[in-house]
PDB file of N, CA and C in Angstrom:
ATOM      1  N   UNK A   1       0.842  -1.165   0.000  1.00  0.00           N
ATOM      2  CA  UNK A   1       0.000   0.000   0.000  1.00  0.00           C
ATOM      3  C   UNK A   1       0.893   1.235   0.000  1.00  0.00           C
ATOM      4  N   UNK A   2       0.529   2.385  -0.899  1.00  0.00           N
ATOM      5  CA  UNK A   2       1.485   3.561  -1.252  1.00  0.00           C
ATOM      6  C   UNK A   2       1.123   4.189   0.507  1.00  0.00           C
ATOM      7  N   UNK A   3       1.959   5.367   0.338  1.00  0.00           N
ATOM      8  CA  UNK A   3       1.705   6.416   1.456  1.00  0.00           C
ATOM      9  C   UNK A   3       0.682   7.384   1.222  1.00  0.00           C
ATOM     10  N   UNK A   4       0.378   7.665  -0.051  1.00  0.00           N
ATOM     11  CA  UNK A   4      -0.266   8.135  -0.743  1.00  0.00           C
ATOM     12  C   UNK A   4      -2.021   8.184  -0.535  1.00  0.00           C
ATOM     13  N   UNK A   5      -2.274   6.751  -0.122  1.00  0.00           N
ATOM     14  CA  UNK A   5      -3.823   6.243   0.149  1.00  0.00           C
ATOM     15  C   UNK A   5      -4.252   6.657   1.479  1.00  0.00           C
ATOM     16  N   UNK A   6      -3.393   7.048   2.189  1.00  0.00           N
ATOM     17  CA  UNK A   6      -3.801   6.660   4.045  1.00  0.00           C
ATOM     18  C   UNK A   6      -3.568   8.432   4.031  1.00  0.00           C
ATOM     19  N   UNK A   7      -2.785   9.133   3.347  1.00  0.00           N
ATOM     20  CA  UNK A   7      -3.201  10.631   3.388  1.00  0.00           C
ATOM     21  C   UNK A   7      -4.563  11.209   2.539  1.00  0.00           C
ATOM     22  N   UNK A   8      -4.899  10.555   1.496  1.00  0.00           N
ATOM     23  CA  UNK A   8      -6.155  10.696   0.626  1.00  0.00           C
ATOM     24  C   UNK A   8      -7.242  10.325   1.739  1.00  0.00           C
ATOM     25  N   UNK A   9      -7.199   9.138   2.056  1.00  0.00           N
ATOM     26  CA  UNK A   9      -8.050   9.020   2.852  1.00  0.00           C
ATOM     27  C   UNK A   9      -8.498  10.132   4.142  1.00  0.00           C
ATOM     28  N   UNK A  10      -7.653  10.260   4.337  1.00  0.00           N
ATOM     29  CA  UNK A  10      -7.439  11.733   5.243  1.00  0.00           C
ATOM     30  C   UNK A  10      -8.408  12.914   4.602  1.00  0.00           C
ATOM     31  N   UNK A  11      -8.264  13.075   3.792  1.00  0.00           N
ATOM     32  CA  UNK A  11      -8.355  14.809   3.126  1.00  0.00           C
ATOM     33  C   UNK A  11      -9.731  14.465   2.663  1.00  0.00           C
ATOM     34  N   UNK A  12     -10.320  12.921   2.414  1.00  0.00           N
ATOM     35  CA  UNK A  12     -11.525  12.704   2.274  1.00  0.00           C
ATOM     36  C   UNK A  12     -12.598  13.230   3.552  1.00  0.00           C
ATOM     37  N   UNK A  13     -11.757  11.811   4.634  1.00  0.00           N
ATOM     38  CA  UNK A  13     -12.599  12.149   6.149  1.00  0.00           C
ATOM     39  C   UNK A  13     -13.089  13.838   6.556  1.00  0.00           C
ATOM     40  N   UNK A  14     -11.678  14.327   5.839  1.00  0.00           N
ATOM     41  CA  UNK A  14     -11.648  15.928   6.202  1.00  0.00           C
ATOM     42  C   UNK A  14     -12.528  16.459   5.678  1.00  0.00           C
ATOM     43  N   UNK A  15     -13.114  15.988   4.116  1.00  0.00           N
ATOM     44  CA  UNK A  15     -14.162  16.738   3.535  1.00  0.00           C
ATOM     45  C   UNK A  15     -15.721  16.573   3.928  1.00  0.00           C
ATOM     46  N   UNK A  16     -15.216  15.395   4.329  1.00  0.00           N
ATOM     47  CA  UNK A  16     -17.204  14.629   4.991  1.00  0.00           C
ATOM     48  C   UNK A  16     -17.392  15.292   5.837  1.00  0.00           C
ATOM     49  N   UNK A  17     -16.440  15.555   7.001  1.00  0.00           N
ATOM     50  CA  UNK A  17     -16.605  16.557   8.688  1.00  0.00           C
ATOM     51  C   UNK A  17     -17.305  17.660   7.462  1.00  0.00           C
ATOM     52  N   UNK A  18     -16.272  18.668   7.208  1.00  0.00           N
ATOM     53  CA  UNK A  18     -16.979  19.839   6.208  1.00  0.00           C
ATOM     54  C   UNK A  18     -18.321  20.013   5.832  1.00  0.00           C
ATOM     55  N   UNK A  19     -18.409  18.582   4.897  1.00  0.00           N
ATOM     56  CA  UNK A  19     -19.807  18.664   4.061  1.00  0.00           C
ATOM     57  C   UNK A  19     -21.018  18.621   5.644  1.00  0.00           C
ATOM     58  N   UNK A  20     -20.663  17.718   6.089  1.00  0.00           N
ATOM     59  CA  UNK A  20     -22.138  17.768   6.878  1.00  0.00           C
ATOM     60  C   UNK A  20     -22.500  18.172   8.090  1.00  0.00           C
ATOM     61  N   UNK A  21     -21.144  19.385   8.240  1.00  0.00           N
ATOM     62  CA  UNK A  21     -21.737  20.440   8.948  1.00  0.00           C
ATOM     63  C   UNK A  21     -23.077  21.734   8.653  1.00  0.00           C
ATOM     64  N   UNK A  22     -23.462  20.989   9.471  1.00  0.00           N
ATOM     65  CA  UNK A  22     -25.111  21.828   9.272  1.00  0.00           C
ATOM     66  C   UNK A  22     -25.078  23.163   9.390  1.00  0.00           C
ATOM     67  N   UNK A  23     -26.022  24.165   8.072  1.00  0.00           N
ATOM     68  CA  UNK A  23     -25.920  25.306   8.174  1.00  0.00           C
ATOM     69  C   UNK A  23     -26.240  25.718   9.699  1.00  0.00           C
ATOM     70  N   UNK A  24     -27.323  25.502  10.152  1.00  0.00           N
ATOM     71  CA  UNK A  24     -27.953  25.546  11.458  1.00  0.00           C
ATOM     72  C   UNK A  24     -27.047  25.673  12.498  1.00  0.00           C
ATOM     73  N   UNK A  25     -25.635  25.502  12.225  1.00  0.00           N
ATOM     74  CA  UNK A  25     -24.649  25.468  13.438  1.00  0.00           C
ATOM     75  C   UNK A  25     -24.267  27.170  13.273  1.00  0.00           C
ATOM     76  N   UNK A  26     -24.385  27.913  12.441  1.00  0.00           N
ATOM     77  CA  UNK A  26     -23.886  29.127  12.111  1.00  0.00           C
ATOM     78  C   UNK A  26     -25.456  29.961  11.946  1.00  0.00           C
ATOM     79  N   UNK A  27     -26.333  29.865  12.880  1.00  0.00           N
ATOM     80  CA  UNK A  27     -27.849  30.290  12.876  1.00  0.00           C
ATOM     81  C   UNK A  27     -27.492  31.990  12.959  1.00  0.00           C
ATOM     82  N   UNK A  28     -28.264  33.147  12.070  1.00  0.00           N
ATOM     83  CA  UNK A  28     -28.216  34.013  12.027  1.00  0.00           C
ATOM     84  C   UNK A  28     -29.691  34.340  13.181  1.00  0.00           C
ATOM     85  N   UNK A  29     -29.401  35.448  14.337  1.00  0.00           N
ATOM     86  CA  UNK A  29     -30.682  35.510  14.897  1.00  0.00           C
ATOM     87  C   UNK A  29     -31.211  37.182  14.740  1.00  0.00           C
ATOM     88  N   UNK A  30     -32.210  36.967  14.225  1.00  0.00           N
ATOM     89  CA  UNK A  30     -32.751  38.470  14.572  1.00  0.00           C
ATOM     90  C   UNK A  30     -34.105  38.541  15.101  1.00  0.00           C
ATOM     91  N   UNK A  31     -33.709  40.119  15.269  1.00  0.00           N
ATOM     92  CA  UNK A  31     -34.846  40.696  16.173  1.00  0.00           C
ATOM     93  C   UNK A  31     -35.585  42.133  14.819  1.00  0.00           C
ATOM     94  N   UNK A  32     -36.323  41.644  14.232  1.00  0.00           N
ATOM     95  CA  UNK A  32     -36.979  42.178  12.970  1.00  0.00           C
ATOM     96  C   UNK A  32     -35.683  42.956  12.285  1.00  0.00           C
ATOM     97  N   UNK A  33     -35.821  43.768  11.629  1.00  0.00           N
ATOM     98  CA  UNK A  33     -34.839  43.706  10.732  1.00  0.00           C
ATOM     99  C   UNK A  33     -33.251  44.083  10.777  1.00  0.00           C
ATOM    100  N   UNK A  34     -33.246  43.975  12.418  1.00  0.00           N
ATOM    101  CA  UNK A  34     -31.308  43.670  13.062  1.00  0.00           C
ATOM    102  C   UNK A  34     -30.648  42.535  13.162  1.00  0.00           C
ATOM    103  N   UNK A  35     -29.950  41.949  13.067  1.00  0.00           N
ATOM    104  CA  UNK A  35     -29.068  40.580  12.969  1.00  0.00           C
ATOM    105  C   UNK A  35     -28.462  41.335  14.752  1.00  0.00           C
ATOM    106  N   UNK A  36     -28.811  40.318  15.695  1.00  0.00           N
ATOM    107  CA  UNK A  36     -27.869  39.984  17.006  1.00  0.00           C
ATOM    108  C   UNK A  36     -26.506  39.897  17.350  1.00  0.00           C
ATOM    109  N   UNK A  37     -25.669  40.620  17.139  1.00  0.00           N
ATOM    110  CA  UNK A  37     -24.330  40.211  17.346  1.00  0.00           C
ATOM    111  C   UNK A  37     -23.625  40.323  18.810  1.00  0.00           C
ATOM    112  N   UNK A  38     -22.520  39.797  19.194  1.00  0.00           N
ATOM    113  CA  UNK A  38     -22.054  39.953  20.069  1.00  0.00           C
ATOM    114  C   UNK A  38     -21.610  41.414  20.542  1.00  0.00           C
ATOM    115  N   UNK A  39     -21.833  41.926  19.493  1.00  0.00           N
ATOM    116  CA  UNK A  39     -21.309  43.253  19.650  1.00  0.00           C
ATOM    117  C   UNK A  39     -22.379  44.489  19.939  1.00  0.00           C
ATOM    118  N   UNK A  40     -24.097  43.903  18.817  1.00  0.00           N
ATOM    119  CA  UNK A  40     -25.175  44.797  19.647  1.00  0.00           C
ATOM    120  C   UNK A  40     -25.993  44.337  18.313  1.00  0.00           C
ATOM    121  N   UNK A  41     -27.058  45.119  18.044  1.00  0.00           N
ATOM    122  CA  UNK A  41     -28.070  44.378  16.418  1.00  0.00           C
ATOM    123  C   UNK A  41     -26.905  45.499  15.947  1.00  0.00           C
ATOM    124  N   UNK A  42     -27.199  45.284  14.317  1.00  0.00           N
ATOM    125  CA  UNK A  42     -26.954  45.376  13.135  1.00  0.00           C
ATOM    126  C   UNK A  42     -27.777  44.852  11.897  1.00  0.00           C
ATOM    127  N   UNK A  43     -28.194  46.347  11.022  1.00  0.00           N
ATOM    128  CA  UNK A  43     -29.034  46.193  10.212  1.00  0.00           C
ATOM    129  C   UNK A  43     -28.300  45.171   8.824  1.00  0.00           C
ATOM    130  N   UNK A  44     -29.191  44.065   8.992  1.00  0.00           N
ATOM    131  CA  UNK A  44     -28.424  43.399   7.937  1.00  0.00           C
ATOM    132  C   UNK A  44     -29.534  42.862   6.260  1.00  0.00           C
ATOM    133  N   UNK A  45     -29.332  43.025   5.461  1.00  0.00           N
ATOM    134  CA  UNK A  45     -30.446  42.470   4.416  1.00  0.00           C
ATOM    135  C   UNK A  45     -30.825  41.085   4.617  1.00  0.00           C
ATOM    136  N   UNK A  46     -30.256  40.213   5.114  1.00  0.00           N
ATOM    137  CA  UNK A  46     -31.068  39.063   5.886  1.00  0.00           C
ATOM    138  C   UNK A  46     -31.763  38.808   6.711  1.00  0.00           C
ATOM    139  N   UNK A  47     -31.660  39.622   7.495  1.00  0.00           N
ATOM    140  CA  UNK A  47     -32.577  40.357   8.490  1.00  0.00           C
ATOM    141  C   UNK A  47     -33.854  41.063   8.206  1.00  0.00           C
ATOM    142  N   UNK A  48     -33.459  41.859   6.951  1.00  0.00           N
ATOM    143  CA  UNK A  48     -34.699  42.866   6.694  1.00  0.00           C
ATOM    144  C   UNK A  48     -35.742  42.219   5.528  1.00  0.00           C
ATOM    145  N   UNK A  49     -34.930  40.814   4.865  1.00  0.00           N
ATOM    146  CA  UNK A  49     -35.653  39.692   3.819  1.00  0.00           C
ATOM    147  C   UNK A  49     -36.744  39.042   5.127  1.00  0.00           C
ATOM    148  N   UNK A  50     -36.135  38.744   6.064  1.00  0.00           N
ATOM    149  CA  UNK A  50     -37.024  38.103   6.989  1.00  0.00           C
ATOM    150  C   UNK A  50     -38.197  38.758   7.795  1.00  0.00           C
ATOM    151  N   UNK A  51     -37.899  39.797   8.301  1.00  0.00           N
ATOM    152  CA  UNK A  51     -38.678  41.422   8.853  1.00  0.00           C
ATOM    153  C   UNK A  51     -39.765  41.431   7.159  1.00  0.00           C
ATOM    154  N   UNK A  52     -39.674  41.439   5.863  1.00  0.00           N
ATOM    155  CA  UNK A  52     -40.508  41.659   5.242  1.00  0.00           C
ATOM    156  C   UNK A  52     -41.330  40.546   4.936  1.00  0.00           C
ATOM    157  N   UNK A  53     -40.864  39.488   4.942  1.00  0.00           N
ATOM    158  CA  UNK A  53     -41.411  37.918   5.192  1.00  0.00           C
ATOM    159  C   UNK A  53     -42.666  37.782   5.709  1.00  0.00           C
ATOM    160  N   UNK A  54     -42.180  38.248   7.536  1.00  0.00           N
ATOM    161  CA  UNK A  54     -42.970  38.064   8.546  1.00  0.00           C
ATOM    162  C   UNK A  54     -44.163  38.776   8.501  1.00  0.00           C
ATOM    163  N   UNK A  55     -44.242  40.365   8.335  1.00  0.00           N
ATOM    164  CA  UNK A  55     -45.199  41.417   7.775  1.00  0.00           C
ATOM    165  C   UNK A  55     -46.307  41.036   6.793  1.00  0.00           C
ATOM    166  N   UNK A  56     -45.203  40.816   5.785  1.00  0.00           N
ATOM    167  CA  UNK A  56     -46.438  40.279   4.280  1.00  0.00           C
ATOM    168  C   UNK A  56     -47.275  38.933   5.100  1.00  0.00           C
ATOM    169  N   UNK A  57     -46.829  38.014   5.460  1.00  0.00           N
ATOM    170  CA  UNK A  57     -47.115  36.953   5.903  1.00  0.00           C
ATOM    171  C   UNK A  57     -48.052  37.259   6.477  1.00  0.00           C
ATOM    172  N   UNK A  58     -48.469  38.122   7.678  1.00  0.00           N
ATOM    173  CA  UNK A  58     -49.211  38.712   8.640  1.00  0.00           C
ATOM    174  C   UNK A  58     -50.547  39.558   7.981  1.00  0.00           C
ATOM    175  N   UNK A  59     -50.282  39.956   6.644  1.00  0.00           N
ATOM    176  CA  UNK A  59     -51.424  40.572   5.829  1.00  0.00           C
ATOM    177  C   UNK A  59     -52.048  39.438   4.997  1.00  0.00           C
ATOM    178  N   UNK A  60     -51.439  37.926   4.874  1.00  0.00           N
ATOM    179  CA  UNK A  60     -51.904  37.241   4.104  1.00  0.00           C
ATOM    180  C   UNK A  60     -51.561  36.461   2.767  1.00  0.00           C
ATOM    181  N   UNK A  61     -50.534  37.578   2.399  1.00  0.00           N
ATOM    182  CA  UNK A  61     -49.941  37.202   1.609  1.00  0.00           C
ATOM    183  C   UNK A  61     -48.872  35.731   1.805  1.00  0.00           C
ATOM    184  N   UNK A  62     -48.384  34.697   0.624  1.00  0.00           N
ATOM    185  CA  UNK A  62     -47.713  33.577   0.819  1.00  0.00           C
ATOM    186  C   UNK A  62     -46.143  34.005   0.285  1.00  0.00           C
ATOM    187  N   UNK A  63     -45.515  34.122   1.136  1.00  0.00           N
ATOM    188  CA  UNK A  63     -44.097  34.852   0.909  1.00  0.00           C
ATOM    189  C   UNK A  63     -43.118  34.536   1.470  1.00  0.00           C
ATOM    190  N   UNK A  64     -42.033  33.510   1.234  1.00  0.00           N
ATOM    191  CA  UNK A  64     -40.800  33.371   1.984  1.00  0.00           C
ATOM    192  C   UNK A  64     -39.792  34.340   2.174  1.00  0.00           C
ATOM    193  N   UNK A  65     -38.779  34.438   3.084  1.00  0.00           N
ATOM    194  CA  UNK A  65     -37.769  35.246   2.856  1.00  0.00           C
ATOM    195  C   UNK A  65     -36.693  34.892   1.540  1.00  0.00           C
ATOM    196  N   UNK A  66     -37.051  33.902   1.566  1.00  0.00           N
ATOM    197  CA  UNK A  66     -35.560  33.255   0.115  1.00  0.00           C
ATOM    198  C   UNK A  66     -36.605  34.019  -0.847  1.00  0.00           C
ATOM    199  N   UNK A  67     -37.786  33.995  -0.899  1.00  0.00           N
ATOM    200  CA  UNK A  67     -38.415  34.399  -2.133  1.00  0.00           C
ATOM    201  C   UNK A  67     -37.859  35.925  -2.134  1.00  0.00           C
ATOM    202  N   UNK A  68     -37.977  36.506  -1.284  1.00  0.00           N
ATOM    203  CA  UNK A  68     -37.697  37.494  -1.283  1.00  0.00           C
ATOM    204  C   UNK A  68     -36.429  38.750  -1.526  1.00  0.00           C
ATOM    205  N   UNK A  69     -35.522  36.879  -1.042  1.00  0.00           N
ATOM    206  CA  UNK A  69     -33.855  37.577  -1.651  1.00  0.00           C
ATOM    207  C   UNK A  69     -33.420  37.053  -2.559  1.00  0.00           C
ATOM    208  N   UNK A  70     -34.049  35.892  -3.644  1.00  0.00           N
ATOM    209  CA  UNK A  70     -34.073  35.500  -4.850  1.00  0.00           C
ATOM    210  C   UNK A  70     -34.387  36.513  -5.921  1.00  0.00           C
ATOM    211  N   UNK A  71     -35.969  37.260  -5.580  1.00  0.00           N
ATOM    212  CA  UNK A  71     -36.351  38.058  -6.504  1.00  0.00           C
ATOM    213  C   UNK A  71     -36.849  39.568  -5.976  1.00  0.00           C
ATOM    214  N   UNK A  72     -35.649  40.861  -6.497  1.00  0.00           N
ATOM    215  CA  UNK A  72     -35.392  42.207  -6.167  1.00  0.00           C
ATOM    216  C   UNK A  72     -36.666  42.311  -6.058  1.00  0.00           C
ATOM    217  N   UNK A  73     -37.557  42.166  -7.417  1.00  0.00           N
ATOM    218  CA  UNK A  73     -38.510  42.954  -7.877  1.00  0.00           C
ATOM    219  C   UNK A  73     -39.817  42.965  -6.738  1.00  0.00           C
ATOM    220  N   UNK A  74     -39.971  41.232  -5.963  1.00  0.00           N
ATOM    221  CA  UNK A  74     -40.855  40.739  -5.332  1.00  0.00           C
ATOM    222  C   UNK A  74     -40.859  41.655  -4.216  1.00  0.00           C
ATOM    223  N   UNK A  75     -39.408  41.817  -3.518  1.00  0.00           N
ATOM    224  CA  UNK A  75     -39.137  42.813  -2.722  1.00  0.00           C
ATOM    225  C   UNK A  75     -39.846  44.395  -3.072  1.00  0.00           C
ATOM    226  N   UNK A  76     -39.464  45.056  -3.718  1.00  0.00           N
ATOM    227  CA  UNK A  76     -39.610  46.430  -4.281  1.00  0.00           C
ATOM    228  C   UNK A  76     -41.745  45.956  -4.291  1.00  0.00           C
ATOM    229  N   UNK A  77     -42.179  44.975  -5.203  1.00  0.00           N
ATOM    230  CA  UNK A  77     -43.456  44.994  -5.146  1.00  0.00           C
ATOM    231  C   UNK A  77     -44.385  44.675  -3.354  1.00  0.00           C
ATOM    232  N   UNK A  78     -43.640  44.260  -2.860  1.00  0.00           N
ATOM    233  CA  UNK A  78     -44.249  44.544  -1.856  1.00  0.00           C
ATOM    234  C   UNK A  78     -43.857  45.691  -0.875  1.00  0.00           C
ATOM    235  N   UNK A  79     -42.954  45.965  -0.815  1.00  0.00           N
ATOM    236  CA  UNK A  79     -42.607  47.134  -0.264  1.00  0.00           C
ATOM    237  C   UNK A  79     -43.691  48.187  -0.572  1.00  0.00           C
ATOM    238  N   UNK A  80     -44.109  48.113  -1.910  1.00  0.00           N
ATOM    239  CA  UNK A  80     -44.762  49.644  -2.369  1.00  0.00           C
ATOM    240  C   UNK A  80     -46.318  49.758  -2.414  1.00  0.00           C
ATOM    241  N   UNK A  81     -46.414  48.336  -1.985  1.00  0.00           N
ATOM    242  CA  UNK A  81     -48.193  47.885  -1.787  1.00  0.00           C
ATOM    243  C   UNK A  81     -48.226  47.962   0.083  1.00  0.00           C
ATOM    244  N   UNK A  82     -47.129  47.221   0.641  1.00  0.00           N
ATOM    245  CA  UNK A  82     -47.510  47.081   2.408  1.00  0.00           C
ATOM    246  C   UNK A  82     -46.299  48.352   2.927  1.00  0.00           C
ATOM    247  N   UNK A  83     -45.755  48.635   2.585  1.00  0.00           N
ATOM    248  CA  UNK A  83     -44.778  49.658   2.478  1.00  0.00           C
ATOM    249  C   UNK A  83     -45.260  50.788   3.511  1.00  0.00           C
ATOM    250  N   UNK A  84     -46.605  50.717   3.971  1.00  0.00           N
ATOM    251  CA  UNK A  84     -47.048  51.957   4.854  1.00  0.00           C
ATOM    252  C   UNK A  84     -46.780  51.547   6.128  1.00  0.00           C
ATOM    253  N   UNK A  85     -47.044  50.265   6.351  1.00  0.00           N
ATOM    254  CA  UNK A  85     -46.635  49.714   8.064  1.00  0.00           C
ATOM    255  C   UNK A  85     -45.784  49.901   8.146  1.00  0.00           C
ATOM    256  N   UNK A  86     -45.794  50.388   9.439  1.00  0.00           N
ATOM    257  CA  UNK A  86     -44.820  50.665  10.281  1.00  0.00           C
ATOM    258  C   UNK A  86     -43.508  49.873  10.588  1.00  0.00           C
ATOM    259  N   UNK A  87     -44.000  48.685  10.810  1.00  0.00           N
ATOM    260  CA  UNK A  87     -42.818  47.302  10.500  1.00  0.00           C
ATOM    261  C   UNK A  87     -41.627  47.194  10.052  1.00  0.00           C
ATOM    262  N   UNK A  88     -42.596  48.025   8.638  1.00  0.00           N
ATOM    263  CA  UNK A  88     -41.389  47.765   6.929  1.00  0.00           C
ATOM    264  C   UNK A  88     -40.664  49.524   7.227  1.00  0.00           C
ATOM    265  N   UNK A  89     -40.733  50.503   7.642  1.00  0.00           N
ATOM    266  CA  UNK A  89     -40.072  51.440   7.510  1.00  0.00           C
ATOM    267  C   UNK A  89     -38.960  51.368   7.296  1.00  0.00           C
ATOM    268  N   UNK A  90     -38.363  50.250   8.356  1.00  0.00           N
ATOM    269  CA  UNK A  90     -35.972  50.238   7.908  1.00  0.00           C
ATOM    270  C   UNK A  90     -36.205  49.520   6.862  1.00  0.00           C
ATOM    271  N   UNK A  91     -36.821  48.248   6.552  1.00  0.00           N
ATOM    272  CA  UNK A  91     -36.799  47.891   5.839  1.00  0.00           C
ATOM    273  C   UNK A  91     -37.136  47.932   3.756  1.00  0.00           C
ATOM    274  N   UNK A  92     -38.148  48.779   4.060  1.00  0.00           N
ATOM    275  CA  UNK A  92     -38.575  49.054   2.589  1.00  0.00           C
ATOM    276  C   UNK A  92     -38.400  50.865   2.625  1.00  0.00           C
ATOM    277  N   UNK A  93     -36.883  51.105   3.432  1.00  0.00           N
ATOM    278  CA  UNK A  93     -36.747  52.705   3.047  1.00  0.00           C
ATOM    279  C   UNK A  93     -37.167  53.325   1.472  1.00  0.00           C
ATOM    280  N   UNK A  94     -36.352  52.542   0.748  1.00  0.00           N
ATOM    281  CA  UNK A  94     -36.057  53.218  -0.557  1.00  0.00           C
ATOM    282  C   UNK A  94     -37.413  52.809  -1.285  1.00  0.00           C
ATOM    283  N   UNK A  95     -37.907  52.356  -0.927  1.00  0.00           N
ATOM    284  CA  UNK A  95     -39.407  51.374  -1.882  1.00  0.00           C
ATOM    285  C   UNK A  95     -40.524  51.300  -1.281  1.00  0.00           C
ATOM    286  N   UNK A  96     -40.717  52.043  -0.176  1.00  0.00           N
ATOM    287  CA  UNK A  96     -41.813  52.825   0.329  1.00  0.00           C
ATOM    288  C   UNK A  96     -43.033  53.465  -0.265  1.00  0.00           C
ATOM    289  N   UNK A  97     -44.198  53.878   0.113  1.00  0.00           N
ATOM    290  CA  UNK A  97     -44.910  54.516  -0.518  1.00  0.00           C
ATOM    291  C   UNK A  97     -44.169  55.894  -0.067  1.00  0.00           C
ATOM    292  N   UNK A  98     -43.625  56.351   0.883  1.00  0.00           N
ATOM    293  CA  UNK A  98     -43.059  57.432   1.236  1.00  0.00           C
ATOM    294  C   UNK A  98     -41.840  58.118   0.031  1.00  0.00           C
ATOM    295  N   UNK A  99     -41.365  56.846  -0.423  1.00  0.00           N
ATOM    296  CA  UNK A  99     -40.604  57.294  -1.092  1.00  0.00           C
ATOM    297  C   UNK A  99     -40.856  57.640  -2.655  1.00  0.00           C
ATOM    298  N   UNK A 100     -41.731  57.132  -2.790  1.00  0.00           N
ATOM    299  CA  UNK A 100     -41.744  57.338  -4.379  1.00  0.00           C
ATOM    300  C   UNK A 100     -43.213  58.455  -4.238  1.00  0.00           C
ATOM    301  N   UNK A 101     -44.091  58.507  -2.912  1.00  0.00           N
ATOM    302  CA  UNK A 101     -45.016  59.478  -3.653  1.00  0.00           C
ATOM    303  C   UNK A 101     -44.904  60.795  -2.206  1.00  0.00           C
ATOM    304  N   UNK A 102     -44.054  61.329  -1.834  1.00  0.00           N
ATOM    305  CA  UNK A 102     -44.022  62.147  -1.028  1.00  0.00           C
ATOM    306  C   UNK A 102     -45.410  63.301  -0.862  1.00  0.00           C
ATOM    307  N   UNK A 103     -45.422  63.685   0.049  1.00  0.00           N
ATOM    308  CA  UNK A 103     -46.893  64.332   0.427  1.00  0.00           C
ATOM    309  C   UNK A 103     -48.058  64.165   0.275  1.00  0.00           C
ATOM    310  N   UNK A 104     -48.334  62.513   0.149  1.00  0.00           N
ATOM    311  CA  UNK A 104     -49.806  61.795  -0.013  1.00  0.00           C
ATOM    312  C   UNK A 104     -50.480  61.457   1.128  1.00  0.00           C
TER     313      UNK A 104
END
């Protein structure tokens, strides 16, 4: 047997540990649209995909957060339809009804 096999084998074992470490071990937590850090929240767009999630969800609408950071537009379209709650303010700054129709 080479020396060759018993280090391969190695760098394999090494890749399996890797592969099936679960995302879930690296859990992002927030508190609506701040990410928790050790350091204090921080406004993060994973945070604010989930904060718009939860909202739409709450009016009825069927809306994941992946849907939401898959497709800009889905974002921007709800922003500018639920965009008045209060909720979505950090979150749908730029895509607001505030923003696009000022003094309504």
């Amino acid at each position: 047997m080479s020396k060759t096999l018993p280090a391969a084998l190695v760098g394999c074992a090494a890749l399996m540990v890797l592969a099936t470490a679960s995302p879930a071990a690296a859990h992002i937590r927030c508190d609506g649209p701040f990410q928790i850090t050790s350091q204090g929240p921080i406004s993060t767009p994973y945070c604010e995909e989930q904060q718009i999630a939860i909202v739409a969800n709450s009016h009825g609408w069927k809306v994941t957060a992946a849907e939401i950071g898959n497709n800009p537009l889905k974002k921007v379209y709800i922003c500018q339809v639920l965009g008045s709650d209060i909720r979505l303010k950090g979150s749908c700054a730029g895509y607001g009804p505030d923003a696009y129709a000022p003094g309504r």
